[in-house]
Protein backbone atom coordinates (compact mmCIF):
# COMPACT_ATOMS: atom_id res chain seq x y z
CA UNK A 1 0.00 0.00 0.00
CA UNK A 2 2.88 2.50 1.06
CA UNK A 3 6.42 2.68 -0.26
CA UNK A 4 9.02 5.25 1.01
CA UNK A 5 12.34 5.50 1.40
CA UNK A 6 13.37 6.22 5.30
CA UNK A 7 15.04 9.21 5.79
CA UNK A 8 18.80 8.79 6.58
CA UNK A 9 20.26 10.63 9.51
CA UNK A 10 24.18 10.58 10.59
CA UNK A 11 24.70 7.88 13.50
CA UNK A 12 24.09 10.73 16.32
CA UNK A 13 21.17 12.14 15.05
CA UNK A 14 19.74 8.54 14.88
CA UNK A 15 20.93 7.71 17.92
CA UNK A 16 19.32 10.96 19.62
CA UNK A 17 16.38 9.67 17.73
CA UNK A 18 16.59 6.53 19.00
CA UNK A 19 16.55 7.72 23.04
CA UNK A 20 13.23 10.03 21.82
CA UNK A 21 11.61 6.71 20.79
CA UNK A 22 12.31 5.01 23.81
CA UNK A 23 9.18 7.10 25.71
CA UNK A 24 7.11 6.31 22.82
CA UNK A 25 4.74 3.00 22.31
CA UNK A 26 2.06 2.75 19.07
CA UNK A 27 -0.82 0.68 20.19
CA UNK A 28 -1.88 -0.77 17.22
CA UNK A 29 -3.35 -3.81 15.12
CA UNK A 30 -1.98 -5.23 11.83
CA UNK A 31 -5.39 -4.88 9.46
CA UNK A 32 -6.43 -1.79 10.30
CA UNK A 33 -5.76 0.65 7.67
CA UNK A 34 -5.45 3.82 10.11
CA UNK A 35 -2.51 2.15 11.95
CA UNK A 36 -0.81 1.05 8.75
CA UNK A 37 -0.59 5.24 8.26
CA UNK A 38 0.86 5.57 11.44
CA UNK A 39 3.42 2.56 10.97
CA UNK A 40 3.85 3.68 6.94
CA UNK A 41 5.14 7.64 9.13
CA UNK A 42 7.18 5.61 12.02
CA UNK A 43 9.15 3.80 8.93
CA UNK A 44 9.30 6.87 6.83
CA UNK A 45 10.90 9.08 9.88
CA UNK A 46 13.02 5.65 10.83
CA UNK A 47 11.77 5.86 14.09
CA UNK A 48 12.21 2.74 16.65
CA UNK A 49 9.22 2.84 18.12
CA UNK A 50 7.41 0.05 19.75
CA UNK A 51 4.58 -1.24 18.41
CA UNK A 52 2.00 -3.14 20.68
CA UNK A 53 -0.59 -5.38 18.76
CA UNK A 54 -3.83 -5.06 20.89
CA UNK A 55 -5.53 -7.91 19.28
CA UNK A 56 -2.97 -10.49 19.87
CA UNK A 57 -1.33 -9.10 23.35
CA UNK A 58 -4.78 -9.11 26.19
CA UNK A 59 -2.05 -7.44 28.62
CA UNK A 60 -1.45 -4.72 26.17
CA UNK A 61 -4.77 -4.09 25.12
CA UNK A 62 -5.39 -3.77 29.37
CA UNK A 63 -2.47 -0.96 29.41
CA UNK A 64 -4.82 0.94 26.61
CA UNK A 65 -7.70 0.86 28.46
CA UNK A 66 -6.46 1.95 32.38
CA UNK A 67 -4.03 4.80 30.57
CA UNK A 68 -5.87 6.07 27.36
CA UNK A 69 -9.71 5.18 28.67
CA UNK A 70 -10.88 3.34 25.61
CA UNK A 71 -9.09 0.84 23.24
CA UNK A 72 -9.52 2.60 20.21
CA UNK A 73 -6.46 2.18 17.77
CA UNK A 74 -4.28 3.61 16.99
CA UNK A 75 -3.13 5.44 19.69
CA UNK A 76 0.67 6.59 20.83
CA UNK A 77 1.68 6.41 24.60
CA UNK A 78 4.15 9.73 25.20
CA UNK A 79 6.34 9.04 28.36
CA UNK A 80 7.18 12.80 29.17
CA UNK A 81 9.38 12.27 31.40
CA UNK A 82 8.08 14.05 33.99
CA UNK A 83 5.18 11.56 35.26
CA UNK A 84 2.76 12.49 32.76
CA UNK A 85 1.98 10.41 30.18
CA UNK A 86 -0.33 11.49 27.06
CA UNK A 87 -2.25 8.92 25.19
CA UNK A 88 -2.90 10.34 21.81
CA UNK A 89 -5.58 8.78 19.63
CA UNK A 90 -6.50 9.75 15.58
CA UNK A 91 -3.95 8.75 12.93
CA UNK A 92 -3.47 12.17 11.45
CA UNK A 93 -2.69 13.72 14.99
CA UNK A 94 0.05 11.07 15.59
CA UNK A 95 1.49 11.29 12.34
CA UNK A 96 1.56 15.57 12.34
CA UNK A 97 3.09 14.84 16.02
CA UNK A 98 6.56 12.49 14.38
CA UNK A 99 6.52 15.04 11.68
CA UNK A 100 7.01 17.72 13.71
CA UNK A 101 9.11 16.41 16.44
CA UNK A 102 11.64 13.80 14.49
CA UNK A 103 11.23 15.33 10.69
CA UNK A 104 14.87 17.63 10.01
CA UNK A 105 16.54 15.41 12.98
């Protein structure tokens, strides 16, 4: 469905990238076609983010419900850092969200 070359960074821009993506988890399942936008931008930007499969992981499917209140996908856990974590839901907010944060890195 998608094709795109990922973006090349030197090694310590990826590797700055790579700590970023260590406070970030896409809840997701393989067929549906909003998630495969979000996973189509996380290979794109050549971001190492984790990807959680809802429908074949009950545990992670639990997580989504007690943090983001509902277990609609797809939806990106953001460890800030600071104690708060944001659960953001809607494939075209997650995907303007990498752009802007990881896109010129």
């Amino acid at each position: 469905m998608f094709s795109a070359t990922p973006i090349e960074r030197s090694a310590e821009a990826q590797a700055d990238v790579d700590r970023a993506c260590r406070d970030l988890a896409l809840y997701h399942f393989m067929s549906c076609p909003f998630c495969q936008r979000v996973r189509h931008q996380i290979q794109r930007l050549a971001l190492p983010i984790e990807l959680r499969d809802i429908q074949r992981d009950p545990e992670r499917r639990q997580e989504l419900m007690a943090g983001g209140g509902r277990t609609m996908v797809p939806c990106l856990r953001i460890d800030h850092g600071d104690g708060e974590v944001e659960w953001m839901y809607e494939s075209a907010d997650i995907n303007r969200y990498l752009a802007r944060r990881f896109e010129g890195q």
